[in-house]
C-alpha atoms as a PDB file:
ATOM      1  CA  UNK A   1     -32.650  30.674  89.332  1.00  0.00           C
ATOM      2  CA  UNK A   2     -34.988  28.371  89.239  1.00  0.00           C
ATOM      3  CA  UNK A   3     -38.434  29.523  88.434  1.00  0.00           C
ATOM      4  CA  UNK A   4     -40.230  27.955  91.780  1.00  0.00           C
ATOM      5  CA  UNK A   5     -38.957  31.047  93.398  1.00  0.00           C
ATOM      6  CA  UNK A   6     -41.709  32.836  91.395  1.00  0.00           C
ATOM      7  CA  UNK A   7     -44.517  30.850  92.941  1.00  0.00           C
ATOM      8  CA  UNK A   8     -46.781  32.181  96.040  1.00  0.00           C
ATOM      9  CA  UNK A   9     -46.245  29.579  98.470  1.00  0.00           C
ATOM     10  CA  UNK A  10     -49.603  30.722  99.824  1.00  0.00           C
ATOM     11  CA  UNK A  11     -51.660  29.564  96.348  1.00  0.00           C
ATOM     12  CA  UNK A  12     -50.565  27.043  95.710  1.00  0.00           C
ATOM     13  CA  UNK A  13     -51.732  25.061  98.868  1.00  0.00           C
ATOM     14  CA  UNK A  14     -54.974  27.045  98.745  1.00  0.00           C
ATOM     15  CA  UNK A  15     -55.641  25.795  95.465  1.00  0.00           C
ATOM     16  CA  UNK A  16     -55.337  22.036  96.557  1.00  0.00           C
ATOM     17  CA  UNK A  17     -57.492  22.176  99.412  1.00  0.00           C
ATOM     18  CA  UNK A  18     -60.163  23.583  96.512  1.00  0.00           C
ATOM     19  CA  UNK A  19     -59.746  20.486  94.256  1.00  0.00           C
ATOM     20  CA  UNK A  20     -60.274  18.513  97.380  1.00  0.00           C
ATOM     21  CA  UNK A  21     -63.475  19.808  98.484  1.00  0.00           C
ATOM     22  CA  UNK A  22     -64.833  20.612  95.023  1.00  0.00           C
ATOM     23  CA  UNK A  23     -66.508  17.311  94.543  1.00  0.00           C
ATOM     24  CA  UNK A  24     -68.594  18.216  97.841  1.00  0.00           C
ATOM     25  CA  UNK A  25     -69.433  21.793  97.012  1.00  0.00           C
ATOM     26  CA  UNK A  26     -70.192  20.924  93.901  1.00  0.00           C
ATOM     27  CA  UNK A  27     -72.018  18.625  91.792  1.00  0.00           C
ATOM     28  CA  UNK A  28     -70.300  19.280  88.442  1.00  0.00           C
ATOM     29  CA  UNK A  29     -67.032  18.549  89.934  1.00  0.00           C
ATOM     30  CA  UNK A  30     -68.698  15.612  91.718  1.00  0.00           C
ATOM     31  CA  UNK A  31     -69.179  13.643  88.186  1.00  0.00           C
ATOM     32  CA  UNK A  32     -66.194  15.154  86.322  1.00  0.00           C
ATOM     33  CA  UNK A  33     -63.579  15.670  88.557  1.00  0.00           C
ATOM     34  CA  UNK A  34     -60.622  17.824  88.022  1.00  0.00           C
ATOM     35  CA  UNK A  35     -56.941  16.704  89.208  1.00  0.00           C
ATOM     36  CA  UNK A  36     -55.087  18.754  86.746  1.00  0.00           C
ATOM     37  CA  UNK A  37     -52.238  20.692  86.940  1.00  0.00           C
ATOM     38  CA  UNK A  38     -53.841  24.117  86.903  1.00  0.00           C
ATOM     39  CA  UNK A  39     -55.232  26.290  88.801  1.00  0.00           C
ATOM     40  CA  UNK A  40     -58.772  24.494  88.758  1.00  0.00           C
ATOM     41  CA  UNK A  41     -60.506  28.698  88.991  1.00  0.00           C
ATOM     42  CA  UNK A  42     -58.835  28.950  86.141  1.00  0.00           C
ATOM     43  CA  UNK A  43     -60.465  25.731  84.846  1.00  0.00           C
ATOM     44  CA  UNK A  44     -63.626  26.504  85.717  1.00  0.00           C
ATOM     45  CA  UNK A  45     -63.414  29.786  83.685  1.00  0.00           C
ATOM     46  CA  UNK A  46     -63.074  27.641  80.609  1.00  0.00           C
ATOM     47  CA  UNK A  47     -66.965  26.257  80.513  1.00  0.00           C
ATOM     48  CA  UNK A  48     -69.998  27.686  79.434  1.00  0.00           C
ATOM     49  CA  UNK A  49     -73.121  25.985  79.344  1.00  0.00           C
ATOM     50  CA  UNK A  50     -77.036  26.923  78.382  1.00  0.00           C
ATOM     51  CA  UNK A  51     -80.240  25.011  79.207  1.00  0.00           C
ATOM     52  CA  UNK A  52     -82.046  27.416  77.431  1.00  0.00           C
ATOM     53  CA  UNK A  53     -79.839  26.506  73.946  1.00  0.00           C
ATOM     54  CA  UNK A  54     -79.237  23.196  74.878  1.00  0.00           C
ATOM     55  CA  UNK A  55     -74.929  23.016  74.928  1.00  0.00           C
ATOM     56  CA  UNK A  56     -71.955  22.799  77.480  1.00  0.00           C
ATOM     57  CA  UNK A  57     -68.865  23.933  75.308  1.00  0.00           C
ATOM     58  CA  UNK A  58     -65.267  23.489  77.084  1.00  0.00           C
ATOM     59  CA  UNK A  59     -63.648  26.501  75.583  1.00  0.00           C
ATOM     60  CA  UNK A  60     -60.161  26.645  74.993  1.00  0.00           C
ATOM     61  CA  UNK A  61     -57.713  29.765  74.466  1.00  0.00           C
ATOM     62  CA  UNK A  62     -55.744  30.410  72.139  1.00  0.00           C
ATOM     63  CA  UNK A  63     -58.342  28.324  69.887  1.00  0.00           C
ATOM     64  CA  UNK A  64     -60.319  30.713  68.303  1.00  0.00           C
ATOM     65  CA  UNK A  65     -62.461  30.937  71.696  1.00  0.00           C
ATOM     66  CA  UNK A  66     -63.434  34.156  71.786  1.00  0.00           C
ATOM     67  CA  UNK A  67     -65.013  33.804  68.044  1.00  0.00           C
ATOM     68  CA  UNK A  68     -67.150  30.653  69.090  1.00  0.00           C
ATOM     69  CA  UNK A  69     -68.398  32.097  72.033  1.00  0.00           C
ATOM     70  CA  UNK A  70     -69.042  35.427  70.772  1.00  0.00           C
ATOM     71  CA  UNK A  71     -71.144  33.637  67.818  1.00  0.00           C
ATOM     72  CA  UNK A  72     -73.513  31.576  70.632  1.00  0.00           C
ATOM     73  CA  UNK A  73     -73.705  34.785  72.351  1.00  0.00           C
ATOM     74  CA  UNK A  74     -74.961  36.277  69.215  1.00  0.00           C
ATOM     75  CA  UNK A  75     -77.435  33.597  68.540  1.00  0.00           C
ATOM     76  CA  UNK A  76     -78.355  33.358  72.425  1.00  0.00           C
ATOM     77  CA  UNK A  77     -79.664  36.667  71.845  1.00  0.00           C
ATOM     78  CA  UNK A  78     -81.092  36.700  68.628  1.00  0.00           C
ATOM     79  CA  UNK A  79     -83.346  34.082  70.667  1.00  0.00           C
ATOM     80  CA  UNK A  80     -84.826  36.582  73.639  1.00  0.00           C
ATOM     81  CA  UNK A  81     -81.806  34.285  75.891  1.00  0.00           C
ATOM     82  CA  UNK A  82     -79.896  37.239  78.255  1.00  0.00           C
ATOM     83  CA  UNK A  83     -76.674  37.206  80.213  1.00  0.00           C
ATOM     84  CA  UNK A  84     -73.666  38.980  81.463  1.00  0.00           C
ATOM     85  CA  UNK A  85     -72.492  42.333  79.148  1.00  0.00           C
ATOM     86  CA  UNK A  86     -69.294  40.507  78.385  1.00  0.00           C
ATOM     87  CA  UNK A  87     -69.238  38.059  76.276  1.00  0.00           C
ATOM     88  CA  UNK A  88     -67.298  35.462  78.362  1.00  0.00           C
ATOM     89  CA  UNK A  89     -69.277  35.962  81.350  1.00  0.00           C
ATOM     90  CA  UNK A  90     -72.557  35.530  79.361  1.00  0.00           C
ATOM     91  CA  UNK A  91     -72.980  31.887  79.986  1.00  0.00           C
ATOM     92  CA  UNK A  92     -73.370  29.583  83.236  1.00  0.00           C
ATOM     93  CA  UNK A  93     -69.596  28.395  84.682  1.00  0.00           C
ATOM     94  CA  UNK A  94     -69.811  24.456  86.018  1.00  0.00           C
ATOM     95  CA  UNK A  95     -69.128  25.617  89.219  1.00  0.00           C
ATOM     96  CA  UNK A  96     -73.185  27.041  89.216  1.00  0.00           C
ATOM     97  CA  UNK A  97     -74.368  23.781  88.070  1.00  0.00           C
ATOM     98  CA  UNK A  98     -76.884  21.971  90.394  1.00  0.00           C
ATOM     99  CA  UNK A  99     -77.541  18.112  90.445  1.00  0.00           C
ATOM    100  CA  UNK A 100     -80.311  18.150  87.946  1.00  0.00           C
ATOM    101  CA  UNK A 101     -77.976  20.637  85.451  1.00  0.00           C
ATOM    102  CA  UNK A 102     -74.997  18.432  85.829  1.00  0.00           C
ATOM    103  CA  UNK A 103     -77.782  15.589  85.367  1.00  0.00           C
ATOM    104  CA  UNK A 104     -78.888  17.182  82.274  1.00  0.00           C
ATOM    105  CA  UNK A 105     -75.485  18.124  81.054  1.00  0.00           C
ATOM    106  CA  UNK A 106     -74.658  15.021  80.952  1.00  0.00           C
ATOM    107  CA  UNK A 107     -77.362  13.038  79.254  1.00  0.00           C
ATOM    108  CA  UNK A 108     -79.040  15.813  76.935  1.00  0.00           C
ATOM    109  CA  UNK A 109     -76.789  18.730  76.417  1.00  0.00           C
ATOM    110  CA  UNK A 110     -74.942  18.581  73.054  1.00  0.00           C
ATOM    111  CA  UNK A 111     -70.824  18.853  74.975  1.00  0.00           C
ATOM    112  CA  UNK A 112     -68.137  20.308  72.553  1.00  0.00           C
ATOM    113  CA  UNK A 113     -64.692  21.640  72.690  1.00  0.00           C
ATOM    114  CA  UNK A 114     -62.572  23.373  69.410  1.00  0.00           C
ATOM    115  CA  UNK A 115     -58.807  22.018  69.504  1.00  0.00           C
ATOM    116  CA  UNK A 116     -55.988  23.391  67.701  1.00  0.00           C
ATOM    117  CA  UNK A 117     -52.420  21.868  66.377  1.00  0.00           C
ATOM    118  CA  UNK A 118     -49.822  22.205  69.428  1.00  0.00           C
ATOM    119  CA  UNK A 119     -47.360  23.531  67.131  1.00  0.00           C
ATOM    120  CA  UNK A 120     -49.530  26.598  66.127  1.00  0.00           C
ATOM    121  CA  UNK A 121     -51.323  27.165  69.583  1.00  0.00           C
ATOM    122  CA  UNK A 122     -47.843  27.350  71.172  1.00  0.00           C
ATOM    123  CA  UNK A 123     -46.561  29.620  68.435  1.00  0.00           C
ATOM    124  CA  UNK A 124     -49.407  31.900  68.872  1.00  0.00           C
ATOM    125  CA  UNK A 125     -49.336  32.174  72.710  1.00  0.00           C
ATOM    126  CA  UNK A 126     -45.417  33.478  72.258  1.00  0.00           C
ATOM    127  CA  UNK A 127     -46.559  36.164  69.924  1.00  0.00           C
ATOM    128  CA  UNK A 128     -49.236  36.929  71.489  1.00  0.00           C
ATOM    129  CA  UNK A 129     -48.689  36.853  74.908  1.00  0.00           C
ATOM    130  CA  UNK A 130     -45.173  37.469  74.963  1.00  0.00           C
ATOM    131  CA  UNK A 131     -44.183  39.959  71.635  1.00  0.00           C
ATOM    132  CA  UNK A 132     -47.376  41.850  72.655  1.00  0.00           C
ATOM    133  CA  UNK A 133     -46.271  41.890  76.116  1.00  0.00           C
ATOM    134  CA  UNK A 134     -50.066  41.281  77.587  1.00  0.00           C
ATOM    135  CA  UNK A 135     -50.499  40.837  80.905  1.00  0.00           C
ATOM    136  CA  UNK A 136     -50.841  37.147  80.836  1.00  0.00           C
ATOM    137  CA  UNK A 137     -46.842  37.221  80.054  1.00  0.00           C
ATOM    138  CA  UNK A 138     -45.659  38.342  83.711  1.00  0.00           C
ATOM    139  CA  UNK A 139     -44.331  35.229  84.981  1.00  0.00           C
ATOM    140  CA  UNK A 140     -43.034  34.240  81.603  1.00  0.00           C
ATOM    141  CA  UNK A 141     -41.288  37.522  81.640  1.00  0.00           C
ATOM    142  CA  UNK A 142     -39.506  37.307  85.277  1.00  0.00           C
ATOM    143  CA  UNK A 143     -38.222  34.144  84.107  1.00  0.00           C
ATOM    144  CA  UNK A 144     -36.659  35.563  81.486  1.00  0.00           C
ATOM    145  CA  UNK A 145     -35.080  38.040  83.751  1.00  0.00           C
ATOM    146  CA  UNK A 146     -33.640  35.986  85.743  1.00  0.00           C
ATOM    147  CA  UNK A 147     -32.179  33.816  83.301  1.00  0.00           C
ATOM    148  CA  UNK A 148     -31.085  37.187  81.396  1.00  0.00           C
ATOM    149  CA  UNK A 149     -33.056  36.983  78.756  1.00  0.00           C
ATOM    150  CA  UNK A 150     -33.673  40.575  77.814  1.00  0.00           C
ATOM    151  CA  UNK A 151     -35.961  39.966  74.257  1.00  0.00           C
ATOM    152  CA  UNK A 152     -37.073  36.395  74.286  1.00  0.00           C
ATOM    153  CA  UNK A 153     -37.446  34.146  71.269  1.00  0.00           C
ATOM    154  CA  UNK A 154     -39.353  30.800  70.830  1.00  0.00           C
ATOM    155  CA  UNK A 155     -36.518  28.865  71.497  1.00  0.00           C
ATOM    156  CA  UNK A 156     -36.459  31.027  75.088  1.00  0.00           C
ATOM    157  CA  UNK A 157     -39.879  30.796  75.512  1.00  0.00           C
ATOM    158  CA  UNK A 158     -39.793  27.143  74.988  1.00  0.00           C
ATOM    159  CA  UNK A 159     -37.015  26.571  77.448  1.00  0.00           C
ATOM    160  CA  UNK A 160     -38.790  28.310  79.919  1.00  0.00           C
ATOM    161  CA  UNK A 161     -42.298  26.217  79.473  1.00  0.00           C
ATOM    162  CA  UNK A 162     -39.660  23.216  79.823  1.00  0.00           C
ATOM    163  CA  UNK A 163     -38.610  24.804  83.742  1.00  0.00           C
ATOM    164  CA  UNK A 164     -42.274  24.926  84.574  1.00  0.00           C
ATOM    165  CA  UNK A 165     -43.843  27.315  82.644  1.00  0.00           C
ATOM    166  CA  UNK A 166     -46.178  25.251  80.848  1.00  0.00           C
ATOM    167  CA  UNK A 167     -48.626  25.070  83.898  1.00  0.00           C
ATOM    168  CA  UNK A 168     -47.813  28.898  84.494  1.00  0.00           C
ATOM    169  CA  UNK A 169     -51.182  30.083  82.332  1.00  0.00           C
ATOM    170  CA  UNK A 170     -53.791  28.171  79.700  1.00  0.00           C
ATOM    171  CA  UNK A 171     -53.190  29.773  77.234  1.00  0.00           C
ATOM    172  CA  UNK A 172     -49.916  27.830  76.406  1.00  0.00           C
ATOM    173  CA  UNK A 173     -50.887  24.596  78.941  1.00  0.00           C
ATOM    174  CA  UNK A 174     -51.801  21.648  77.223  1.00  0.00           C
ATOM    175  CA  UNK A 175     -55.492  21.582  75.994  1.00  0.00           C
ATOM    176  CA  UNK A 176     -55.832  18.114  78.074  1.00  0.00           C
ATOM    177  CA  UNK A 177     -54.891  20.121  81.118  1.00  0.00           C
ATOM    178  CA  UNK A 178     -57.704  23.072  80.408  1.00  0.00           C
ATOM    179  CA  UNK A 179     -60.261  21.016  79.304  1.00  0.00           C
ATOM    180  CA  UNK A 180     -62.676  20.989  82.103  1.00  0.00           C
ATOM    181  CA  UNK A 181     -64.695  18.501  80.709  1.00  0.00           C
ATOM    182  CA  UNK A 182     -63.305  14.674  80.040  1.00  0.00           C
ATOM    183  CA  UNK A 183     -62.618  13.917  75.893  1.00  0.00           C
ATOM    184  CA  UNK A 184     -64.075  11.128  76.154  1.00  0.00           C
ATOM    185  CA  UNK A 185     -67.440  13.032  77.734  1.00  0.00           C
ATOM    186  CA  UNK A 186     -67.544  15.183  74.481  1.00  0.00           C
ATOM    187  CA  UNK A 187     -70.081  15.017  71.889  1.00  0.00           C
ATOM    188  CA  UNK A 188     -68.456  16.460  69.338  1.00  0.00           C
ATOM    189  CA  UNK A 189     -64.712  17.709  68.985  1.00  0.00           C
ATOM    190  CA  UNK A 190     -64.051  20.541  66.080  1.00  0.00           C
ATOM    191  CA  UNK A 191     -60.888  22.190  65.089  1.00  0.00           C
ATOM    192  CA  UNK A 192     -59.582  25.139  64.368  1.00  0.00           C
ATOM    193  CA  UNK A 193     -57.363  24.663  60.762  1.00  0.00           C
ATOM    194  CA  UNK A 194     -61.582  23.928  59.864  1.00  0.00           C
ATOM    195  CA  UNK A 195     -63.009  26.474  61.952  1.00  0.00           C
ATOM    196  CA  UNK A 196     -66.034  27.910  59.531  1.00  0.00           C
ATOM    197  CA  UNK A 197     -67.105  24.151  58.696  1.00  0.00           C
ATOM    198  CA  UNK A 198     -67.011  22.727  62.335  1.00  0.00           C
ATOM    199  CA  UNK A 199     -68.300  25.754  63.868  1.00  0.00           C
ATOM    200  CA  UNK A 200     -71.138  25.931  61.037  1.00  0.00           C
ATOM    201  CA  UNK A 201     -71.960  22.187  62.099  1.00  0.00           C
ATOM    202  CA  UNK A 202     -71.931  23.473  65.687  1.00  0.00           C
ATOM    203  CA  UNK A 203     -74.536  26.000  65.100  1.00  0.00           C
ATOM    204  CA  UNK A 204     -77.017  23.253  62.934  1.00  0.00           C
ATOM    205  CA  UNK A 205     -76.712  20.626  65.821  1.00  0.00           C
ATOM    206  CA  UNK A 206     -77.897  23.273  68.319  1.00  0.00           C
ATOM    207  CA  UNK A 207     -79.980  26.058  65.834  1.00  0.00           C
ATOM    208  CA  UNK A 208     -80.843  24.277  62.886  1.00  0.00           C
ATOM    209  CA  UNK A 209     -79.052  26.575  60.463  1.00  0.00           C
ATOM    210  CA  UNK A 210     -75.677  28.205  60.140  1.00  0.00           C
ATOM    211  CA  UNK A 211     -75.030  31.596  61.197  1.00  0.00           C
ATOM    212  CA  UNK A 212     -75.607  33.896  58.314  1.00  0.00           C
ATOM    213  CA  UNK A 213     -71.853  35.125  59.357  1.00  0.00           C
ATOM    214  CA  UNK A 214     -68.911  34.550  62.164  1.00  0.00           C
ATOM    215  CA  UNK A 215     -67.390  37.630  62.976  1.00  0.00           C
ATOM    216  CA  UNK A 216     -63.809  37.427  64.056  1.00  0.00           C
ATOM    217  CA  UNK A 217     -63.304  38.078  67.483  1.00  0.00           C
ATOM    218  CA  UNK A 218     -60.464  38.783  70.306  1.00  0.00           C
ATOM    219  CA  UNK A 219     -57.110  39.978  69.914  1.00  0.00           C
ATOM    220  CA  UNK A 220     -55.289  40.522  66.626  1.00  0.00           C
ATOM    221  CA  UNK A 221     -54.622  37.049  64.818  1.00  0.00           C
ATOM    222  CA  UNK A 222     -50.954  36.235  64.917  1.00  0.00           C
ATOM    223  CA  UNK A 223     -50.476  33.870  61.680  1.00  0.00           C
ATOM    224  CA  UNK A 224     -48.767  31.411  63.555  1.00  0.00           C
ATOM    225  CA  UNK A 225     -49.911  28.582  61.483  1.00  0.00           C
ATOM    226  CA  UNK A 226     -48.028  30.033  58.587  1.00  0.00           C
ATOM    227  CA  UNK A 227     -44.630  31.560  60.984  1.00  0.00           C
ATOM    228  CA  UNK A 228     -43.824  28.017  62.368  1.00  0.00           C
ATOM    229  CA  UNK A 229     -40.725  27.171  60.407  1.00  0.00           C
ATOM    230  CA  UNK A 230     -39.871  31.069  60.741  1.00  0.00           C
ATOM    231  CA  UNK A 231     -39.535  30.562  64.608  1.00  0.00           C
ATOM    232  CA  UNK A 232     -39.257  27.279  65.706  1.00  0.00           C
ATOM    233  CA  UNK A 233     -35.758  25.824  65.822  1.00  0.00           C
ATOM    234  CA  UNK A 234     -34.977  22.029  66.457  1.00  0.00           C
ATOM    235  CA  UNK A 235     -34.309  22.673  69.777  1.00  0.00           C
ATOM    236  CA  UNK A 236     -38.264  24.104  69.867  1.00  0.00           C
ATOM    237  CA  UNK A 237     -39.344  21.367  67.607  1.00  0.00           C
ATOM    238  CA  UNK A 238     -38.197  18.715  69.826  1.00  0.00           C
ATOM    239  CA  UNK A 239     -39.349  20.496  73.421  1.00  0.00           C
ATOM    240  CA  UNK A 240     -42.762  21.222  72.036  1.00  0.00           C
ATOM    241  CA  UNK A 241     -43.246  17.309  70.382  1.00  0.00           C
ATOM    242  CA  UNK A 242     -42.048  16.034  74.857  1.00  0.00           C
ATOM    243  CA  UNK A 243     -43.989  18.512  76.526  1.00  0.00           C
ATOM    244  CA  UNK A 244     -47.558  18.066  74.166  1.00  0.00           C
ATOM    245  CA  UNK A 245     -47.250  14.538  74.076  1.00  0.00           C
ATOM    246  CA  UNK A 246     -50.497  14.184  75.125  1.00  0.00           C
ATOM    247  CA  UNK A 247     -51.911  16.555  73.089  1.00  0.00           C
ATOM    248  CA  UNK A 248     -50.730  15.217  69.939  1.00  0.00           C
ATOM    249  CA  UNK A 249     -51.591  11.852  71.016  1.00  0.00           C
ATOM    250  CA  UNK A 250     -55.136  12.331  71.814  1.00  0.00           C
ATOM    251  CA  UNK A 251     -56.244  15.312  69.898  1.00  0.00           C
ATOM    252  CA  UNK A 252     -55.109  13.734  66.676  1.00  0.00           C
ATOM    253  CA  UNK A 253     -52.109  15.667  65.881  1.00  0.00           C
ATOM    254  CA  UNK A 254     -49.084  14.592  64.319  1.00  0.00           C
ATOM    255  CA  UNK A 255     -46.017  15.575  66.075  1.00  0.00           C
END
């Protein structure tokens, strides 16, 4: 069963028409256009930018994201700046951007994005996601089903990103697919095997100091960094090097 049979055919089309107006309704998507393969909502989830502290940051899961935005939260309000309760709602999506922010945005806010090694990232979204069985997993999970797959390992989870999958959810799609702002448009691209230095550097570029402390943040860490030769197989190795190309390639990673 092939895993198109999952799909709404009622989305999908819907979604389309949205990347084709966007540039009209608006202006962000008017300068940095999105043509991805995702689900450009979901996109548009992934930014967060301040006038008031002087950044855009295209966030990425699975990439310590919850940890670097919960730290500019921290210091957004350490500076009289308010927002949304939650943390990832506290900051302006690109979608609310008018002429002059995207005008701004582009020639005075400092633009960053954290990046992560492909071979980790997609590690950690199978234990994660999947293991943990969070929410996120569904469509992951009725492909397994149907291919009678009753408890999945990487090796499954890899074949099924292969069928499809990989555009199913971010937090296993490439990182060149989420960002919602061009490399190339970035000011400054950190990573997360350095997270405490880069982010550190973050915080002096925009603050002028380093945050006394970064608190960890979001789910439970899963250690894939250190589990990769524990799960992946050759047949993993070789399906994650094809299907991250492009991540490896232009985030600097060797595959």
């Amino acid at each position: 069963m092939s895993r198109g049979q999952f799909l709404n055919p009622f989305l999908d089309p819907a979604d389309k028409a949205l990347k084709r107006m966007a540039p009209a309704l608006f202006p962000y998507y008017r300068r940095w256009r999105y043509d991805g393969p995702l689900w450009i909502s979901e996109v548009d989830l992934r930014g967060a930018w301040s006038r008031e502290l002087g950044f855009f940051y295209a966030r990425l899961p699975k990439v310590a994201n919850t940890t670097i935005l919960g730290s500019l939260v921290d210091a957004a309000r350490a500076r009289g700046v308010t927002g949304h309760d939650r943390v990832r709602h506290f900051f302006a999506r690109p979608r609310t951007a008018r002429r002059s922010d995207v005008e701004w945005i582009a020639g005075s806010a400092f633009k960053f994005a954290f990046v992560r090694d492909p071979f980790a990232r997609t590690l950690s979204a199978y234990l994660d996601k999947i293991v943990r069985n969070r929410p996120e997993g569904r469509r992951a999970r009725r492909w397994f089903a149907a291919h009678g797959i009753g408890e999945p390992d990487f090796t499954d989870f890899c074949r099924y990103l292969d069928d499809g999958g990989i555009n199913d959810d971010p937090h296993w799609a490439r990182q060149t697919d989420v960002l919602v702002m061009p490399l190339d448009a970035l000011d400054f691209v950190g990573r997360m095997e350095r997270l405490h230095g880069d982010l550190c550097a973050v915080h002096c570029r925009l603050f002028g100091a380093s945050p006394e402390e970064i608190a960890y943040r979001g789910p439970r860490a899963t250690g894939s960094a250190s589990l990769i030769e524990q799960h992946y197989s050759d047949e993993a190795y070789s399906t994650v090097r094809r299907l991250y190309a492009e991540d490896f390639s232009r985030l600097g990673y060797a595959a």
